[in-house]
N, C-alpha and C. Protein backbone atom coordinates (compact mmCIF):
# COMPACT_ATOMS: atom_id res chain seq x y z
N UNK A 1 42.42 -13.72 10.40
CA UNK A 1 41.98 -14.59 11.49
C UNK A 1 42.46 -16.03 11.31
N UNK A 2 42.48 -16.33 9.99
CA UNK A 2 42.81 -17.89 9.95
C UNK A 2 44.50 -18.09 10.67
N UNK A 3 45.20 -17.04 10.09
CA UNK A 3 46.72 -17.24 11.07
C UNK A 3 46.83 -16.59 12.93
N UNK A 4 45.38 -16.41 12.73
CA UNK A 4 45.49 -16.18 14.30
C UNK A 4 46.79 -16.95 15.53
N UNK A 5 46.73 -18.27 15.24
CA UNK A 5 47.61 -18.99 16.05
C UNK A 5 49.01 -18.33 16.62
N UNK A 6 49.24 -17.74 15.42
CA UNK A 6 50.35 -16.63 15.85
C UNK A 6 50.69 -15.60 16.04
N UNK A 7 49.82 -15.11 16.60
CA UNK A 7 49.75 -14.50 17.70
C UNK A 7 49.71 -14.67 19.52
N UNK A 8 49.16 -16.35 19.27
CA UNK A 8 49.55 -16.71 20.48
C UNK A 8 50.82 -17.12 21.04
N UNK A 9 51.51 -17.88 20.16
CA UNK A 9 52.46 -18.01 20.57
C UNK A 9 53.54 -16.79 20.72
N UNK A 10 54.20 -15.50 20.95
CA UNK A 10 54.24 -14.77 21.67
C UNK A 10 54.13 -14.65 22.73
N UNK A 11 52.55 -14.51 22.75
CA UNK A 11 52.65 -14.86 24.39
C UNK A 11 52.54 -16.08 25.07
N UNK A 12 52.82 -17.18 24.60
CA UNK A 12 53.00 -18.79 25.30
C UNK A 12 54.51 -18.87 25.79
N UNK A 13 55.34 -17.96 25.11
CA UNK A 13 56.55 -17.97 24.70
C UNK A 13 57.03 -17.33 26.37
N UNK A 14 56.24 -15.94 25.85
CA UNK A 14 56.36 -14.90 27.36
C UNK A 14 56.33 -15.70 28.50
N UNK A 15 55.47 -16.87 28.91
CA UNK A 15 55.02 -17.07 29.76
C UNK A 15 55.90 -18.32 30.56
N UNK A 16 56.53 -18.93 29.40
CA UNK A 16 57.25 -20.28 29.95
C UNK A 16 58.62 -20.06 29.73
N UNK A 17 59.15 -18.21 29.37
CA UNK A 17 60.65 -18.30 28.82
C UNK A 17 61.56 -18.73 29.63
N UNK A 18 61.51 -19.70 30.81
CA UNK A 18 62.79 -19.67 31.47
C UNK A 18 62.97 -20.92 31.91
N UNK A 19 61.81 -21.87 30.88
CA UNK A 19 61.14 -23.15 31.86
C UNK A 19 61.81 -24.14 30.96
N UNK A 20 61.52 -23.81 29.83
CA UNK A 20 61.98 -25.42 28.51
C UNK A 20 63.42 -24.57 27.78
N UNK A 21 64.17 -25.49 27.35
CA UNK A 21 65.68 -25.36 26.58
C UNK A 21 64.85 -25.30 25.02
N UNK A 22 63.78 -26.23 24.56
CA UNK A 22 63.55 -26.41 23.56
C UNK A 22 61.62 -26.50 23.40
N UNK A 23 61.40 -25.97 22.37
CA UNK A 23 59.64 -25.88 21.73
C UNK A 23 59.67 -26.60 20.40
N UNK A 24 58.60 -26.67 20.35
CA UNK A 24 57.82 -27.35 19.35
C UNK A 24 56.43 -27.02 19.00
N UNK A 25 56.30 -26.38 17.94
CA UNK A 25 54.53 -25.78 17.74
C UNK A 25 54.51 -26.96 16.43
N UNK A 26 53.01 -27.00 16.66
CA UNK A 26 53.07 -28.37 15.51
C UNK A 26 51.13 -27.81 14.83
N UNK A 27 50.93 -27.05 14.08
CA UNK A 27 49.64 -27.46 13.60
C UNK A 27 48.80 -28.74 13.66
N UNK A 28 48.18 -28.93 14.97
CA UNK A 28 47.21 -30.05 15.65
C UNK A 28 46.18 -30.62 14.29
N UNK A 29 46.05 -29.59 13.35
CA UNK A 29 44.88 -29.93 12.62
C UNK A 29 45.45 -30.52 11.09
N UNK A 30 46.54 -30.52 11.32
CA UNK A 30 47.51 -31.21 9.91
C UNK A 30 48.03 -32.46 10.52
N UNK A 31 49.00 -32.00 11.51
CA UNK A 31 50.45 -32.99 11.85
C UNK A 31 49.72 -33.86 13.27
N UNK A 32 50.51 -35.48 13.22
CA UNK A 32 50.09 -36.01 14.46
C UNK A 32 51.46 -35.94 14.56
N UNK A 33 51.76 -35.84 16.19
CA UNK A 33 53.00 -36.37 17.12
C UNK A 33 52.83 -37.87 17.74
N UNK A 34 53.87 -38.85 17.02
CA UNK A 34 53.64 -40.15 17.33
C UNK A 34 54.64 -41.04 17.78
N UNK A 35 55.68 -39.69 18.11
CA UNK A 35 56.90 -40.04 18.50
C UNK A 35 57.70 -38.69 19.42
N UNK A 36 58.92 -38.62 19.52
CA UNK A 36 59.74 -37.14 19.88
C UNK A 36 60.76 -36.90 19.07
N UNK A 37 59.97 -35.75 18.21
CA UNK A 37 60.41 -34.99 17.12
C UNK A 37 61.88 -34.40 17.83
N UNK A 38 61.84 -33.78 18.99
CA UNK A 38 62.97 -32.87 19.83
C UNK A 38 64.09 -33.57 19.79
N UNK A 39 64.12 -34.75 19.79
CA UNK A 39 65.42 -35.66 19.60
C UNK A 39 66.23 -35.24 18.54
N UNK A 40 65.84 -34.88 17.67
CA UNK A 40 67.19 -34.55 16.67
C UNK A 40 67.37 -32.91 17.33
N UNK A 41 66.91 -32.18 17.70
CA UNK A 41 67.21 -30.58 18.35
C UNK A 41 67.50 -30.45 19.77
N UNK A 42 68.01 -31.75 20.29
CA UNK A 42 68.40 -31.24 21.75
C UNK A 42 69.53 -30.85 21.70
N UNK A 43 71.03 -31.14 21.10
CA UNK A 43 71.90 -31.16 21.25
C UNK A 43 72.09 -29.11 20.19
N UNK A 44 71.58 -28.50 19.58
CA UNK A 44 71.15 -27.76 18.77
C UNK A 44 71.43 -26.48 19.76
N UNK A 45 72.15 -25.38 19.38
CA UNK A 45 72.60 -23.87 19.73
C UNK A 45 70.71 -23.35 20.15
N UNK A 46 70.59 -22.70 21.59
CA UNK A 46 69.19 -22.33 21.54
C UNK A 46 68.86 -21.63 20.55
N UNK A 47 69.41 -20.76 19.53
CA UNK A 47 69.00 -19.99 18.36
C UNK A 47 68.74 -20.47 17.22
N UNK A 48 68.88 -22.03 17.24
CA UNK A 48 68.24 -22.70 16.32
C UNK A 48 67.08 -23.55 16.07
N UNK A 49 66.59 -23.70 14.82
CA UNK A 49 65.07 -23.79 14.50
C UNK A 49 64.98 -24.74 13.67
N UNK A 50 64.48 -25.74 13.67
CA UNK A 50 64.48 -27.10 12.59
C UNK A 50 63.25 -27.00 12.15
N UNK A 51 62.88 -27.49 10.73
CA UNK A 51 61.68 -27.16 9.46
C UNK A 51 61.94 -27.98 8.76
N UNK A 52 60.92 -28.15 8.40
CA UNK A 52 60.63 -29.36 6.91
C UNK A 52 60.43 -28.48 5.65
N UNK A 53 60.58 -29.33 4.46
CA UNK A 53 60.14 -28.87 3.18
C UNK A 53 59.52 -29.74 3.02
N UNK A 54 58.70 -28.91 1.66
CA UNK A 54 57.75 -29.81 1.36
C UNK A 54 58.35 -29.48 -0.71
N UNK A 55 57.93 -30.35 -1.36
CA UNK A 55 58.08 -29.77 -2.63
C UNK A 55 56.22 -29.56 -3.35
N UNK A 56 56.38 -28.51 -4.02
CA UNK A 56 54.93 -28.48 -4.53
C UNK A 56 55.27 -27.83 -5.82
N UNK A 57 54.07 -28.51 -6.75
CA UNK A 57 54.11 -28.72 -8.03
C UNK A 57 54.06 -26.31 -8.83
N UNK A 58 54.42 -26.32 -9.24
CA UNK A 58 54.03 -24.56 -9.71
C UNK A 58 52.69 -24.54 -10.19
N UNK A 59 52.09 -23.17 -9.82
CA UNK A 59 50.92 -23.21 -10.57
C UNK A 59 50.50 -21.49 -10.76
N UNK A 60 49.55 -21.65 -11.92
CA UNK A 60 49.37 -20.01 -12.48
C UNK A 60 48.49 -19.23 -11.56
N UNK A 61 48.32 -18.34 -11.63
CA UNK A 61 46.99 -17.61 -11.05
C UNK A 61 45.56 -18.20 -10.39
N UNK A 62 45.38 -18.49 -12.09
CA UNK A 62 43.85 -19.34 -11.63
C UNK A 62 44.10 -20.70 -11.05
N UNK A 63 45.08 -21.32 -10.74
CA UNK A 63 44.56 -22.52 -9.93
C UNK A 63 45.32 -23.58 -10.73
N UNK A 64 45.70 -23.16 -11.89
CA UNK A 64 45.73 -24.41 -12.92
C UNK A 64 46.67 -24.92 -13.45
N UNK A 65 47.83 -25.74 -13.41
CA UNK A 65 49.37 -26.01 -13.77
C UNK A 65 49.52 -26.06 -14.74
N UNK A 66 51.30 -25.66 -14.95
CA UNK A 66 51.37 -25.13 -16.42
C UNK A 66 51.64 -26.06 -17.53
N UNK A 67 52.41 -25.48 -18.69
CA UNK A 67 52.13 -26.61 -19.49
C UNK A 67 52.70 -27.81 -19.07
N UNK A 68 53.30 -28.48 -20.27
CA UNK A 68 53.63 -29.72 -19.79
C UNK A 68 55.45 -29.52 -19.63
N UNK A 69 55.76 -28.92 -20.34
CA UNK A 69 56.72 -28.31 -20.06
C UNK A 69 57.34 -27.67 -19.29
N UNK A 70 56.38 -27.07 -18.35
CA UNK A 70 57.30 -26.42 -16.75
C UNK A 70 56.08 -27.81 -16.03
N UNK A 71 55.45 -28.25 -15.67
CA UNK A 71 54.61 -29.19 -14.68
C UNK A 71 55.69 -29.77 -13.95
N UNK A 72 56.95 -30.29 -14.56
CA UNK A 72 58.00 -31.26 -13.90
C UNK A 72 58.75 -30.08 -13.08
N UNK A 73 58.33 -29.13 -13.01
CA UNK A 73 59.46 -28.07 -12.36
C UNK A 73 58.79 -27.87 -11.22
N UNK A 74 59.52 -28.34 -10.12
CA UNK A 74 59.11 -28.12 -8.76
C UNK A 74 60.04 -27.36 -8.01
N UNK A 75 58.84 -26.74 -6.88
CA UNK A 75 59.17 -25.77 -6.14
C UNK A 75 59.41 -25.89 -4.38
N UNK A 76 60.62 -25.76 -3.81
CA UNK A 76 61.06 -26.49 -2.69
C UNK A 76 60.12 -25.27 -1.69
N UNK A 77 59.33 -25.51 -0.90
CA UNK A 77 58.63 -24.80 0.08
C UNK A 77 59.06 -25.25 1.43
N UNK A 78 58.79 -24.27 2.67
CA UNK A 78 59.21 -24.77 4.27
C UNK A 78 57.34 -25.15 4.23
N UNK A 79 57.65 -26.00 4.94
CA UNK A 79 56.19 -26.25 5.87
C UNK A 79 55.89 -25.51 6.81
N UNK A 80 55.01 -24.32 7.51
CA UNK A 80 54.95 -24.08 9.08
C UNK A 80 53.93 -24.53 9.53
N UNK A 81 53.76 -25.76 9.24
CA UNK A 81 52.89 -26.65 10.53
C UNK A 81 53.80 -27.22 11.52
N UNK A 82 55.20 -27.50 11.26
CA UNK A 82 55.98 -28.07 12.51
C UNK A 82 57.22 -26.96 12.06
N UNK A 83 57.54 -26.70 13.73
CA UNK A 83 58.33 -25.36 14.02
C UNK A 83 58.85 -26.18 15.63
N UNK A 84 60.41 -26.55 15.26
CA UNK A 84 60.85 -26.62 16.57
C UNK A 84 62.61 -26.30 17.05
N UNK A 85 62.78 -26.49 18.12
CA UNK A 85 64.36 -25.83 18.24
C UNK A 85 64.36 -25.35 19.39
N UNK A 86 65.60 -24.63 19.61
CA UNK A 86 65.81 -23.88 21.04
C UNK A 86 64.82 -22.50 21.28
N UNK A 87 64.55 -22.35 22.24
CA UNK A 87 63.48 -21.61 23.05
C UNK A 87 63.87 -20.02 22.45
N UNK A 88 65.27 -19.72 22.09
CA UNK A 88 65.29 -18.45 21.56
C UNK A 88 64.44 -18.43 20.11
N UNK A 89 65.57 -19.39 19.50
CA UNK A 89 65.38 -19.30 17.92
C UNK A 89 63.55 -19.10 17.99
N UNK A 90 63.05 -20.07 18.25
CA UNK A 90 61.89 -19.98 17.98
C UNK A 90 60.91 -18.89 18.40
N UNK A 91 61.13 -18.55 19.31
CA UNK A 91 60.41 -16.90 20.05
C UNK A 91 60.76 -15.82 19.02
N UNK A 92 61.96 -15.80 18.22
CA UNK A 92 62.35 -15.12 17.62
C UNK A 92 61.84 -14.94 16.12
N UNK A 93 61.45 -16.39 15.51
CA UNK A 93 60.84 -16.83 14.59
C UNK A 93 59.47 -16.26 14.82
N UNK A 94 58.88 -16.60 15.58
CA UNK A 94 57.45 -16.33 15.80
C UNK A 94 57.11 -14.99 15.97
N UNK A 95 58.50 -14.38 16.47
CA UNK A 95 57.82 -12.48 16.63
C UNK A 95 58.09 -12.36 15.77
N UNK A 96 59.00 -12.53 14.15
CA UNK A 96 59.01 -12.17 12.90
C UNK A 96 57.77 -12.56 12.62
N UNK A 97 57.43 -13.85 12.51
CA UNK A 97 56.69 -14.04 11.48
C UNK A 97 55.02 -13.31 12.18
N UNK A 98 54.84 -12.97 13.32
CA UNK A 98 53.86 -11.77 13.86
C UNK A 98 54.35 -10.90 12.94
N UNK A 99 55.12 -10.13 13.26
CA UNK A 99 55.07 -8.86 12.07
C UNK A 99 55.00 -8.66 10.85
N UNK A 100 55.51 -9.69 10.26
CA UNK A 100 55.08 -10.18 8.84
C UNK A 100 53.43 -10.42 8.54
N UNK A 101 52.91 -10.97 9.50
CA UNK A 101 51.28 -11.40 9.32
C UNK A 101 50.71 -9.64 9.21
N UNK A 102 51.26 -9.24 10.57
CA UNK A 102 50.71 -7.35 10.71
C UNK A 102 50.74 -6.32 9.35
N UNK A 103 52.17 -6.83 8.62
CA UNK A 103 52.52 -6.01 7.85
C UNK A 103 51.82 -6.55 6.56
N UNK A 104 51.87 -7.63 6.18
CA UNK A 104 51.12 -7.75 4.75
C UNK A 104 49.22 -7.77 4.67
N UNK A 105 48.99 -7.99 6.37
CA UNK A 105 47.93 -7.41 6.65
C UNK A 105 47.33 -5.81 6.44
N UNK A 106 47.96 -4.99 6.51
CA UNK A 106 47.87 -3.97 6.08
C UNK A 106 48.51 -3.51 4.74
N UNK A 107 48.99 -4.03 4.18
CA UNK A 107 49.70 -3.87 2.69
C UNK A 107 48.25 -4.30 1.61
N UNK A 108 47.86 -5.61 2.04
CA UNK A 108 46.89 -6.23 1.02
C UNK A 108 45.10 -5.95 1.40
N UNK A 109 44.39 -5.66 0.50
CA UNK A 109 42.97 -4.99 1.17
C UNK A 109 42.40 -6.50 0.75
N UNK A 110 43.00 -7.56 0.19
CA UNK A 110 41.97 -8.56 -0.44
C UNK A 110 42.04 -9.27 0.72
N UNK A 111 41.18 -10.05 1.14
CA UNK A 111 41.39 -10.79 2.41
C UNK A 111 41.76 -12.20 2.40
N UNK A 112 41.69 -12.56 1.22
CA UNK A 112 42.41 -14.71 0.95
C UNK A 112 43.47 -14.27 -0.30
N UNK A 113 44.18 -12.69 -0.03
CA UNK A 113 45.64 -12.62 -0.72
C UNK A 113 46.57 -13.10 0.26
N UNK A 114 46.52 -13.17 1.54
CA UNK A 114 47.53 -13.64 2.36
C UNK A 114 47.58 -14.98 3.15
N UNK A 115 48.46 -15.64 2.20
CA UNK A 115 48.31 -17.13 2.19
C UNK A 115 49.58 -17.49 3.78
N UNK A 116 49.65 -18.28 4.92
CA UNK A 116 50.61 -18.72 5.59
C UNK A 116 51.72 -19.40 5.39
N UNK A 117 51.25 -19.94 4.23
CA UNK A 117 52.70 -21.04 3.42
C UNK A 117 53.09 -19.62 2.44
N UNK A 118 52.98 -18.43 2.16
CA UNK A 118 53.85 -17.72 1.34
C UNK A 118 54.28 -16.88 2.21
N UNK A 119 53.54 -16.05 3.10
CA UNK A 119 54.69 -15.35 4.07
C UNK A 119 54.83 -16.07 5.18
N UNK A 120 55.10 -17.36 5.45
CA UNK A 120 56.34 -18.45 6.00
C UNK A 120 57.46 -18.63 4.97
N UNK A 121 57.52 -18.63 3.99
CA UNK A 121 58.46 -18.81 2.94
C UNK A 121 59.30 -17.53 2.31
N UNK A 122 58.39 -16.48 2.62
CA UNK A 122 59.06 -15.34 2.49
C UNK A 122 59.83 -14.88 3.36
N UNK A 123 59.70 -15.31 4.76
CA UNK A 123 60.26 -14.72 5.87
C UNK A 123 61.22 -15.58 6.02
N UNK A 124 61.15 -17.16 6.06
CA UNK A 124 62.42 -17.64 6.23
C UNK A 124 63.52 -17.56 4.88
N UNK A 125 63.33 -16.95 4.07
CA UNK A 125 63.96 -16.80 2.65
C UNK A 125 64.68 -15.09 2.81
N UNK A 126 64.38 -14.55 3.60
CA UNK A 126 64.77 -13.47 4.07
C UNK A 126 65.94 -13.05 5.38
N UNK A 127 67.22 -13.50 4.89
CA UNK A 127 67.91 -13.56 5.72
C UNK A 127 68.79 -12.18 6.78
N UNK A 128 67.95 -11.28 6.31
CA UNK A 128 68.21 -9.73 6.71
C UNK A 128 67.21 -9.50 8.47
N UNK A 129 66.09 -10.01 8.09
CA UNK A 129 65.19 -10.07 9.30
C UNK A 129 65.44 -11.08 10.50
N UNK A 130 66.02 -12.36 9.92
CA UNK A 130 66.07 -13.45 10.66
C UNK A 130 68.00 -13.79 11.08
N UNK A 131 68.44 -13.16 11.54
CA UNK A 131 70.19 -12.86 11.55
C UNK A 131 70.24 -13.34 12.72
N UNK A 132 69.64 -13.28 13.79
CA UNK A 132 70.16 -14.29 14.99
C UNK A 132 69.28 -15.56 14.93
N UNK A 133 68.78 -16.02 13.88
CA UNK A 133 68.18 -17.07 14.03
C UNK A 133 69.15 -18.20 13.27
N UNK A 134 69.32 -19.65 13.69
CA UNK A 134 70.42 -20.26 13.05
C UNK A 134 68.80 -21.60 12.15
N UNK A 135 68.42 -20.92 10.87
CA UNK A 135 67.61 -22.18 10.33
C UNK A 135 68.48 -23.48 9.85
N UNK A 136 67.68 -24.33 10.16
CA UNK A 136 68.25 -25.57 9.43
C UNK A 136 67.28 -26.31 9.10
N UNK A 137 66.59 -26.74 7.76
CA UNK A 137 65.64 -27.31 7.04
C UNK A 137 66.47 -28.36 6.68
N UNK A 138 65.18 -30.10 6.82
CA UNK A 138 65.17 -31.28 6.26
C UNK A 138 64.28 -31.48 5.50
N UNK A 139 65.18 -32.54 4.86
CA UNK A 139 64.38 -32.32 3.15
C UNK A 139 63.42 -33.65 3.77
N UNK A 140 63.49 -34.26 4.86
CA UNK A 140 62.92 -35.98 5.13
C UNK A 140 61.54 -35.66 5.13
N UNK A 141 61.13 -36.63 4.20
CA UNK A 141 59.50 -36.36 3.91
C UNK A 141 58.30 -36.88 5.64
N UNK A 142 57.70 -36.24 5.34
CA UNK A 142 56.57 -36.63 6.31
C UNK A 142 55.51 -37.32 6.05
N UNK A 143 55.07 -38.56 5.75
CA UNK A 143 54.35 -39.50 5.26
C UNK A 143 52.70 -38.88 5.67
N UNK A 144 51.80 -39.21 4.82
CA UNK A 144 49.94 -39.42 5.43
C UNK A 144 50.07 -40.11 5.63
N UNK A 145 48.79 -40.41 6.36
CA UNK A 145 48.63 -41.08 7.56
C UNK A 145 48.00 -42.69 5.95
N UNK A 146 47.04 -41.72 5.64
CA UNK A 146 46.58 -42.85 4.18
C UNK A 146 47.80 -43.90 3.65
N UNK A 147 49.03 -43.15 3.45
CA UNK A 147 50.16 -43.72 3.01
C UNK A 147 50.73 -45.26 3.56
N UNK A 148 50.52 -45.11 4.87
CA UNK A 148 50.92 -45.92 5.86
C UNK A 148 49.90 -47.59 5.76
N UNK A 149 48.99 -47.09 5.24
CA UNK A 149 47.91 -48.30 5.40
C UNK A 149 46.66 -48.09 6.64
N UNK A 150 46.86 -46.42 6.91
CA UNK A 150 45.41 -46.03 7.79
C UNK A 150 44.45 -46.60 7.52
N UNK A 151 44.10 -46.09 5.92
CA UNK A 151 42.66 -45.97 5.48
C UNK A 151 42.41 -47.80 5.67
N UNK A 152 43.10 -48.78 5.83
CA UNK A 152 42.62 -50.21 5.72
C UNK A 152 43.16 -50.65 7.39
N UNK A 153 42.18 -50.80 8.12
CA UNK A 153 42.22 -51.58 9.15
C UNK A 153 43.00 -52.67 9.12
N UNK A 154 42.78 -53.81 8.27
CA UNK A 154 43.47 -55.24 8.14
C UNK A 154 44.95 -54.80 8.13
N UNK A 155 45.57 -53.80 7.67
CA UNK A 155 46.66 -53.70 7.44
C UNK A 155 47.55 -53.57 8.74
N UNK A 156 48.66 -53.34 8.63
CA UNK A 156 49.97 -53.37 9.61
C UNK A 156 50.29 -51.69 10.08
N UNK A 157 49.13 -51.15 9.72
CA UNK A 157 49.99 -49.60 10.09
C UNK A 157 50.57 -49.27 11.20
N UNK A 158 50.14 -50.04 12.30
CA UNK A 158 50.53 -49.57 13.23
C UNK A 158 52.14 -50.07 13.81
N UNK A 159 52.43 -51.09 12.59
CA UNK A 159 53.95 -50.85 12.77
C UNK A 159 54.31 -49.71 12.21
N UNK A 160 53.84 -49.38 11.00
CA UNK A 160 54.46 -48.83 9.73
C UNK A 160 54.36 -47.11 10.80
N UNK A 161 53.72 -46.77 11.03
CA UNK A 161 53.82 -45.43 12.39
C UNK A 161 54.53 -45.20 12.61
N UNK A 162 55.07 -46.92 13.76
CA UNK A 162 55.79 -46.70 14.75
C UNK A 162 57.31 -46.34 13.96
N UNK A 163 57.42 -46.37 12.42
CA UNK A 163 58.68 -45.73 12.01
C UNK A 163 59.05 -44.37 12.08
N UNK A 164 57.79 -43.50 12.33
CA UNK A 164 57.83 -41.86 12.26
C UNK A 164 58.03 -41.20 13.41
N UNK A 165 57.72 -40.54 13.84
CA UNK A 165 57.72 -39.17 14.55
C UNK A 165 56.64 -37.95 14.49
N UNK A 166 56.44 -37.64 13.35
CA UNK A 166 55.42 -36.89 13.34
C UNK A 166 54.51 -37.55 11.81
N UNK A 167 53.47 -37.29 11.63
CA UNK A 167 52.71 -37.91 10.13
C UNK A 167 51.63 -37.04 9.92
N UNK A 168 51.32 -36.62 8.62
CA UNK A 168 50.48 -35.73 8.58
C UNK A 168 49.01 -36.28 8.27
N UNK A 169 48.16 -35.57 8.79
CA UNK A 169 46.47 -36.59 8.77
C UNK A 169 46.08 -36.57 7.82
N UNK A 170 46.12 -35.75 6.95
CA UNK A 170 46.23 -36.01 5.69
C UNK A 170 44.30 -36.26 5.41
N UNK A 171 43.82 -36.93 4.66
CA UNK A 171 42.36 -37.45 4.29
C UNK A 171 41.74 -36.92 5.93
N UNK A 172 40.52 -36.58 5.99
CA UNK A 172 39.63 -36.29 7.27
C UNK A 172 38.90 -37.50 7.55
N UNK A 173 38.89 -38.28 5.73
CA UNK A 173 37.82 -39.44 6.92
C UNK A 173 38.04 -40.72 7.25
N UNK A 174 39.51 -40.43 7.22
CA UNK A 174 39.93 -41.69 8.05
C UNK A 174 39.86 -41.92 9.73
N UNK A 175 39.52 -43.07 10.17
CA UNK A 175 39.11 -43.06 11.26
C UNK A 175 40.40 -43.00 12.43
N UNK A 176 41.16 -41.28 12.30
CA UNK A 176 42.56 -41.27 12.73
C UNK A 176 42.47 -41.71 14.27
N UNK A 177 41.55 -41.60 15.11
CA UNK A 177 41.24 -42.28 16.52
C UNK A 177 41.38 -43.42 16.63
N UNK A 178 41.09 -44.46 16.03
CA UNK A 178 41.18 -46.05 16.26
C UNK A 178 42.34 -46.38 15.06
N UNK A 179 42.90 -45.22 14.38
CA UNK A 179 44.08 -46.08 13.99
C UNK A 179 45.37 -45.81 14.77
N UNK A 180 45.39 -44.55 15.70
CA UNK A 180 46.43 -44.24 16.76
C UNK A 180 46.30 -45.14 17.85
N UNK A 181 45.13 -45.54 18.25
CA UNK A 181 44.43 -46.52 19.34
C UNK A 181 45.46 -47.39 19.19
N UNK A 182 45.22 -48.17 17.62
CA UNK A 182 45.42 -49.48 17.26
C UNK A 182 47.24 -49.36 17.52
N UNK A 183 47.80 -48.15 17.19
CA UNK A 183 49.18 -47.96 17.45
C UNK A 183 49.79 -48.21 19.13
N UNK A 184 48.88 -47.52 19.73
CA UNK A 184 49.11 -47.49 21.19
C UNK A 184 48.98 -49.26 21.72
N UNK A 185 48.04 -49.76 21.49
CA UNK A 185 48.12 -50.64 22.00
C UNK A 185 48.63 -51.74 21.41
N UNK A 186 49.83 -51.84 20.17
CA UNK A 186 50.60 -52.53 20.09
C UNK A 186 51.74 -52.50 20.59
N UNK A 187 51.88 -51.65 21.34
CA UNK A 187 53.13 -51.53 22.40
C UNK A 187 52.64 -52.05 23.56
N UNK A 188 53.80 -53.23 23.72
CA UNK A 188 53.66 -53.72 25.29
C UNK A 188 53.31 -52.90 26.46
N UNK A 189 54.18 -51.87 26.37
CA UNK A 189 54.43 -51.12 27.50
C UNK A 189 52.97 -49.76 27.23
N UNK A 190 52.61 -49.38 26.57
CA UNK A 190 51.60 -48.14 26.26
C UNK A 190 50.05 -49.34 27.04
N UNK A 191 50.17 -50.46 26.06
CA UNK A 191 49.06 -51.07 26.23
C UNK A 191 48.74 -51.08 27.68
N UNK A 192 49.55 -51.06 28.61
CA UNK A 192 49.59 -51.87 29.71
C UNK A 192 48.96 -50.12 30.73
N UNK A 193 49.04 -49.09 30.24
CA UNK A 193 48.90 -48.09 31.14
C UNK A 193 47.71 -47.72 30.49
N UNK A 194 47.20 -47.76 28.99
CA UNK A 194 45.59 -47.18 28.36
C UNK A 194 44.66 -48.27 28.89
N UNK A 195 43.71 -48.25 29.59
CA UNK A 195 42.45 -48.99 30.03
C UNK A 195 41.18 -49.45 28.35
N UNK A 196 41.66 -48.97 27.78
CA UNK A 196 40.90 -48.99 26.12
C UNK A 196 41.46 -50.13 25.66
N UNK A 197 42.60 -50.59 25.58
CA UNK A 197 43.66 -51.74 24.94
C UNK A 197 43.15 -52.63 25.53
């Protein structure tokens, strides 16, 4: 149930296939859109799909990283909180990675053995399933929102934003409403159409 989401898209896909050149699914509850990500994928073959990595540290079984000796050894992962590209690639992506959810769903009886960041990583690492899909992963990091100078009001974040495109929310208790506010209405032109500014 927790990867439910994909299952919808399938049918979001079904419904608008003839309407947009290009999609964008973005996990609402991770990633903000604070810009247009699609700009680097307009010009992009519809069978292609743009992804982020993320790097993350290795770790054993129980939870716990290894010695000190592998700790520096990192592991390049895709993100699938942001998934975008031409209207094929991505329909195409998404009915794999449906059957992938179906299939290790029935493979595994434990129910928190099937993690979304490992069969996203398995499937795009699998180039037998995914043959009309054209991936292309950036290594360009995606900043928190904390990073920027959220968590401190006094600060300038809302220039420091306006450098991104997408930013991940990163901490929950930052007050991410009045620091996007504070973004919006440092633009001349935004300020002038939000009644809040």
């Amino acid at each position: 149930m927790n990867l439910r989401r994909w299952a919808c898209y399938p049918m979001l896909l079904g419904r608008v296939r003839r309407n947009f050149k290009h999609i964008l699914f973005v996990d609402v509850k991770e990633m903000l859109i604070v810009g247009d990500p699609l700009g680097r994928v307009r010009n992009q073959s519809p069978e292609s799909v743009h992804l982020t990595s993320n790097i993350h540290a290795l770790s054993t079984k129980h939870g716990k990283k290894k010695s000190d000796k592998t700790q520096s050894t990192r592991q390049k992962s895709v993100n699938p909180a942001i998934i975008m590209g031409g209207a094929r690639g991505v329909r195409r992506l998404s009915n794999a990675m449906l059957t992938e959810i179906a299939r290790a769903a029935m493979q595994h009886k434990k129910k928190n053995s099937v993690t979304e960041l490992g069969l996203f990583n398995q499937l795009v690492r699998n180039e037998f399933i995914l043959t009309n899909v054209k991936l292309m992963t950036s290594a360009e990091p995606i900043p928190e929102l904390s990073s920027l100078g959220g968590s401190n009001p006094k600060s300038g974040s809302s220039l420091a934003i306006s450098n991104y495109t997408l930013i991940r929310a990163g901490n929950s208790n930052l007050a991410v409403n009045a620091i996007l506010m504070k973004h919006i209405c440092s633009s001349a032109l935004d300020s002038t159409v939000y009644s809040d500014c």
